[in-house]
C-alpha atoms as a PDB file:
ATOM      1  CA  UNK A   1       0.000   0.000   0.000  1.00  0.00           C
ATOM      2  CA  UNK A   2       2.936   2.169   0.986  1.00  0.00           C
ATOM      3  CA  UNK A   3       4.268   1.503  -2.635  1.00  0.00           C
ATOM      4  CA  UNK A   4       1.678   2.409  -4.301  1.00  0.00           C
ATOM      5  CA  UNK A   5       1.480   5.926  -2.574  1.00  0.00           C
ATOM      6  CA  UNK A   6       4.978   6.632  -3.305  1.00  0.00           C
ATOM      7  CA  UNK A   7       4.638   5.343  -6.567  1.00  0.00           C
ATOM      8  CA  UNK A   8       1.452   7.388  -7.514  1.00  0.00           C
ATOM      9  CA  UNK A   9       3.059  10.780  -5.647  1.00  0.00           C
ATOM     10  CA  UNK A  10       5.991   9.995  -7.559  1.00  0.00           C
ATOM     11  CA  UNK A  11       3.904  10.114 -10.638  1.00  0.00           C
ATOM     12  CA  UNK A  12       2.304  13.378  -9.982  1.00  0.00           C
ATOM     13  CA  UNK A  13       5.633  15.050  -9.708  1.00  0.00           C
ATOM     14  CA  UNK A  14       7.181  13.695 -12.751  1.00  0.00           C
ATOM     15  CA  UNK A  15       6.090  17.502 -14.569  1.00  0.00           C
ATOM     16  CA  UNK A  16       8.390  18.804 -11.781  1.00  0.00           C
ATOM     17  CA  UNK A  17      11.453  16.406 -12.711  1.00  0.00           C
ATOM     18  CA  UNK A  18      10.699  16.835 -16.090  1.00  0.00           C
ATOM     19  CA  UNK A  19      10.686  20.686 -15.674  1.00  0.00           C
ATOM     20  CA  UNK A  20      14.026  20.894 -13.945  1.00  0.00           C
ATOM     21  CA  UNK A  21      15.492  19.100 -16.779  1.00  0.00           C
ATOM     22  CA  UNK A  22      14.020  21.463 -19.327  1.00  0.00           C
ATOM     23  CA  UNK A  23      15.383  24.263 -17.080  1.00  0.00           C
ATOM     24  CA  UNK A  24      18.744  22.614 -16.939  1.00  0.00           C
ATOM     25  CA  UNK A  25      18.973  22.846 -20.649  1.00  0.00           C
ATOM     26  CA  UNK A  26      17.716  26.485 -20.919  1.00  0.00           C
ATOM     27  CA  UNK A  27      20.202  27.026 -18.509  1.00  0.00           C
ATOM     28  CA  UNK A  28      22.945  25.101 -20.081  1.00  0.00           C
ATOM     29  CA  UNK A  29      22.403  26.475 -23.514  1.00  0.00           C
ATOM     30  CA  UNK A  30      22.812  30.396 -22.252  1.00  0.00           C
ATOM     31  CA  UNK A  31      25.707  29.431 -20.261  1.00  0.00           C
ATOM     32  CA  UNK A  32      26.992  27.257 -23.186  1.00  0.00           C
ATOM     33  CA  UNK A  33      26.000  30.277 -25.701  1.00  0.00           C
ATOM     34  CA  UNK A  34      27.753  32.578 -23.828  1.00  0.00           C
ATOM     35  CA  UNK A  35      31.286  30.020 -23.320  1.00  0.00           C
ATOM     36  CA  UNK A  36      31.051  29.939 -27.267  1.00  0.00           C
ATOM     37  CA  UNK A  37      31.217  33.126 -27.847  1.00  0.00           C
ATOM     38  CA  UNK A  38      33.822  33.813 -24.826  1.00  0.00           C
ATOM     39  CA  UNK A  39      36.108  31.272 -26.692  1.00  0.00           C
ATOM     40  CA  UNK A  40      35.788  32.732 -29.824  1.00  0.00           C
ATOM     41  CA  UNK A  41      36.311  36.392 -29.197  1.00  0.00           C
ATOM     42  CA  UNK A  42      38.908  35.308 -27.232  1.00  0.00           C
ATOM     43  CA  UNK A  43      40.984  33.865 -30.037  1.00  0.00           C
ATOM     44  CA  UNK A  44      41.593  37.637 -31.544  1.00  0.00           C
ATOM     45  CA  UNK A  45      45.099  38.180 -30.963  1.00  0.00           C
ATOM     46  CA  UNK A  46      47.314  41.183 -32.411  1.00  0.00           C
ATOM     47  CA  UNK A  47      48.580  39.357 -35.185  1.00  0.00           C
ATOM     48  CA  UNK A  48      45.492  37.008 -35.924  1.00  0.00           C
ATOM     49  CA  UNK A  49      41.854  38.968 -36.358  1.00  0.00           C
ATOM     50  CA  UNK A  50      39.177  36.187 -36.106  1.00  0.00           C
ATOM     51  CA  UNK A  51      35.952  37.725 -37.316  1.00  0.00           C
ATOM     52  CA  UNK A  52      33.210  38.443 -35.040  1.00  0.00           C
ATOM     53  CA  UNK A  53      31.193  35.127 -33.707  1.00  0.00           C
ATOM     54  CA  UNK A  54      28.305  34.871 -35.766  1.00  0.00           C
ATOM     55  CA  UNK A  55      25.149  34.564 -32.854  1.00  0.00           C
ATOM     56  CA  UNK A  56      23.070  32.343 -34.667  1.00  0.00           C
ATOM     57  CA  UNK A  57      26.284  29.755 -34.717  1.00  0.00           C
ATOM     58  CA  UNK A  58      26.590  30.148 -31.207  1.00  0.00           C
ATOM     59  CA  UNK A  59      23.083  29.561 -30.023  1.00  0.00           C
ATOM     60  CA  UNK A  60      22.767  26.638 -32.131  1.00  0.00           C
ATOM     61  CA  UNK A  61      25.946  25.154 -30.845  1.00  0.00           C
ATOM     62  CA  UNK A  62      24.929  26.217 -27.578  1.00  0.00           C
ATOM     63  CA  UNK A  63      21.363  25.092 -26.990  1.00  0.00           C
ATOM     64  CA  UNK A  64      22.202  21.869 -29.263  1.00  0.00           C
ATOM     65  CA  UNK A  65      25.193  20.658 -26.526  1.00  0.00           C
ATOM     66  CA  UNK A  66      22.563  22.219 -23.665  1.00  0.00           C
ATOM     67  CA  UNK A  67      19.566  19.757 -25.267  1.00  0.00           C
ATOM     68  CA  UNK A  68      21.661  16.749 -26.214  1.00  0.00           C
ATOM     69  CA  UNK A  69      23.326  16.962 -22.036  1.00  0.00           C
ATOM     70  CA  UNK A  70      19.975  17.495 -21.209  1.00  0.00           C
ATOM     71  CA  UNK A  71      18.755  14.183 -22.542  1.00  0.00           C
ATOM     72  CA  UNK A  72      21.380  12.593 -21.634  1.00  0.00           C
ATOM     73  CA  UNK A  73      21.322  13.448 -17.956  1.00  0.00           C
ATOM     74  CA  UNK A  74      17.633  12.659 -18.392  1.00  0.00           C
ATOM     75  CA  UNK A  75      18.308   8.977 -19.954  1.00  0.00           C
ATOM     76  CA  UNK A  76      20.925   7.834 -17.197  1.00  0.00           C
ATOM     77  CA  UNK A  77      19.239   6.179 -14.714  1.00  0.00           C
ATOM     78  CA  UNK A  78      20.842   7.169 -11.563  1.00  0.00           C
ATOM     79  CA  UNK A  79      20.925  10.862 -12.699  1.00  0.00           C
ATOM     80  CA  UNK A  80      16.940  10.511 -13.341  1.00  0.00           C
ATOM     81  CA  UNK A  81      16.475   8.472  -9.767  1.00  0.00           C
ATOM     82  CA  UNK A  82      18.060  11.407  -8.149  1.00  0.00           C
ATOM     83  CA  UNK A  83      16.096  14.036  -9.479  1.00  0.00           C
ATOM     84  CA  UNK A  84      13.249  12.240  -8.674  1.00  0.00           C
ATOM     85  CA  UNK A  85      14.320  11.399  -4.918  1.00  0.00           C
ATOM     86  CA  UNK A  86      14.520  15.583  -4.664  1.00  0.00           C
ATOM     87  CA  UNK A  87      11.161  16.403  -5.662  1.00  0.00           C
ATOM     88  CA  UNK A  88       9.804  13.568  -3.803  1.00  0.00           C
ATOM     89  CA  UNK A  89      11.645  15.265  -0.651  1.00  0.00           C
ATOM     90  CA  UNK A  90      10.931  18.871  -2.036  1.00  0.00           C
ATOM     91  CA  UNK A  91       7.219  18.409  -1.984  1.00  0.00           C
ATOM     92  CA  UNK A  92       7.372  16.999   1.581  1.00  0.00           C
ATOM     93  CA  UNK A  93       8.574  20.287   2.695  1.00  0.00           C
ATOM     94  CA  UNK A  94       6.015  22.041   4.529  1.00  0.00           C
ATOM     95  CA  UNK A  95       7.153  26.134   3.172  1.00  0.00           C
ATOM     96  CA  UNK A  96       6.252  29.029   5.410  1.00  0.00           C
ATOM     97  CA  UNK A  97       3.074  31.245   4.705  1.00  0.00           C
ATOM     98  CA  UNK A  98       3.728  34.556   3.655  1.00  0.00           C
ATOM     99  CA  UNK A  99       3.190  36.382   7.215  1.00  0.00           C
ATOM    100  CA  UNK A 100       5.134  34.103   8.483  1.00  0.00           C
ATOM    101  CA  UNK A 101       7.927  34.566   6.608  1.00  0.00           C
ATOM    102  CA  UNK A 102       7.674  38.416   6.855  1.00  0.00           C
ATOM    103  CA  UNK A 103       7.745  38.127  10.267  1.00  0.00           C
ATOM    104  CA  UNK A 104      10.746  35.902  10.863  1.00  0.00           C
ATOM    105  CA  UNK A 105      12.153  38.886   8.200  1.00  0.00           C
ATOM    106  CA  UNK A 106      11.636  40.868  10.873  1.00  0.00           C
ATOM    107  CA  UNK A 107      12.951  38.951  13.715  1.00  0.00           C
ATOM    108  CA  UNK A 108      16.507  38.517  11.924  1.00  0.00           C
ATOM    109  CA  UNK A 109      16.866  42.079  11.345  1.00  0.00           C
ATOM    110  CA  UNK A 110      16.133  43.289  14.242  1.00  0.00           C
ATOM    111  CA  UNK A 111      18.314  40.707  15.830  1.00  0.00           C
ATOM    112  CA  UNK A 112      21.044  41.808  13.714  1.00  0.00           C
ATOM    113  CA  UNK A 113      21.047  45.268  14.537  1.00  0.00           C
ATOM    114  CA  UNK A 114      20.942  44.615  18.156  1.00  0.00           C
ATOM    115  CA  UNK A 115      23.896  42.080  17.494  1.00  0.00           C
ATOM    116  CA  UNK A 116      25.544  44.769  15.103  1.00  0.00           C
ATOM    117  CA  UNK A 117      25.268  47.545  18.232  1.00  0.00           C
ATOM    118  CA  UNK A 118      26.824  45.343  20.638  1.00  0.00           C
ATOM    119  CA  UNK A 119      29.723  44.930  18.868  1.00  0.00           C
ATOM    120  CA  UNK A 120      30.180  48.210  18.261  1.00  0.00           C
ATOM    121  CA  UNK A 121      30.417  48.926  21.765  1.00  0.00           C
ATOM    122  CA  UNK A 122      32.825  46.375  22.712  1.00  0.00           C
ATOM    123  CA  UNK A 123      34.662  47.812  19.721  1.00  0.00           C
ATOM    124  CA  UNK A 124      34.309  51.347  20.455  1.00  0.00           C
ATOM    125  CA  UNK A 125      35.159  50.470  24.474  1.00  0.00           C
ATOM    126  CA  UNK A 126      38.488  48.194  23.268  1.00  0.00           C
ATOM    127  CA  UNK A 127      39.669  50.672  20.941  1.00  0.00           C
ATOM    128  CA  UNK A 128      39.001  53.562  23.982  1.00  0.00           C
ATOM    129  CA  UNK A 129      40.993  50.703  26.470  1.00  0.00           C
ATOM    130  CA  UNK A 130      43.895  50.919  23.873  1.00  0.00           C
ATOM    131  CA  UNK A 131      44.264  53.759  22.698  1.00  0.00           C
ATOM    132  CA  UNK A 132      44.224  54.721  26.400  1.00  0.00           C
ATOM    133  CA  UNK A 133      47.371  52.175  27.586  1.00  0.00           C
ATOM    134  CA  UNK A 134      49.338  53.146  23.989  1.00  0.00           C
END
């Protein structure tokens, strides 16, 4: 019985693993855009001019090595299993409601101020103490 709830909650959050992979590659593809055209304006040298990267050559090499990783990463089984495990563990989280949130905000930064005072003092009072015996 236990297997089947894990197994059908598992199955409801499949969009979610499948999501983060199509992030991934979105994510992968800019970054990989951007390393393509990093290496390739970065082969001008004084005595060698190499012609400005041409962007539509870069985003296809970019998003095609981001998609192709992408399924990859999706395809391997342990990769895949692990995704899966976080989501499963993600949507067991129980996340804060919104005044709650704003009002542990609140508590940290008034804690931190307080904090930030006090140390002032001691620092203002040790730098009094040795400035005094100097």
């Amino acid at each position: 019985m236990a297997d089947e709830k894990q197994t059908a909650t598992s199955f409801g959050l499949m969009k979610y693993v499948h999501l983060t992979f199509i992030a991934g590659a979105v994510l992968g593809g800019w970054l990989f855009t951007n390393i393509v055209e990093t290496v390739w304006t970065s082969f001008n040298l004084a005595w060698v001019q190499v012609p400005a990267p041409n962007l539509g050559i870069s985003i296809v090499a970019g998003a095609g090595s981001a998609v192709l990783l992408a399924l990859y990463l999706w395809r391997h089984p342990q990769i895949n299993k692990l995704v899966v495990e976080i989501v499963t563990e993600l949507s067991k989280v129980t996340w804060p409601t919104r005044k709650e949130l704003s009002s542990s905000t609140v508590v940290v930064i008034v804690v931190s101020i307080i904090a930030a005072l006090i140390l002032g003092a001691f620092d203002a009072f040790w730098s009094w103490v040795t400035g005094f015996i100097y």
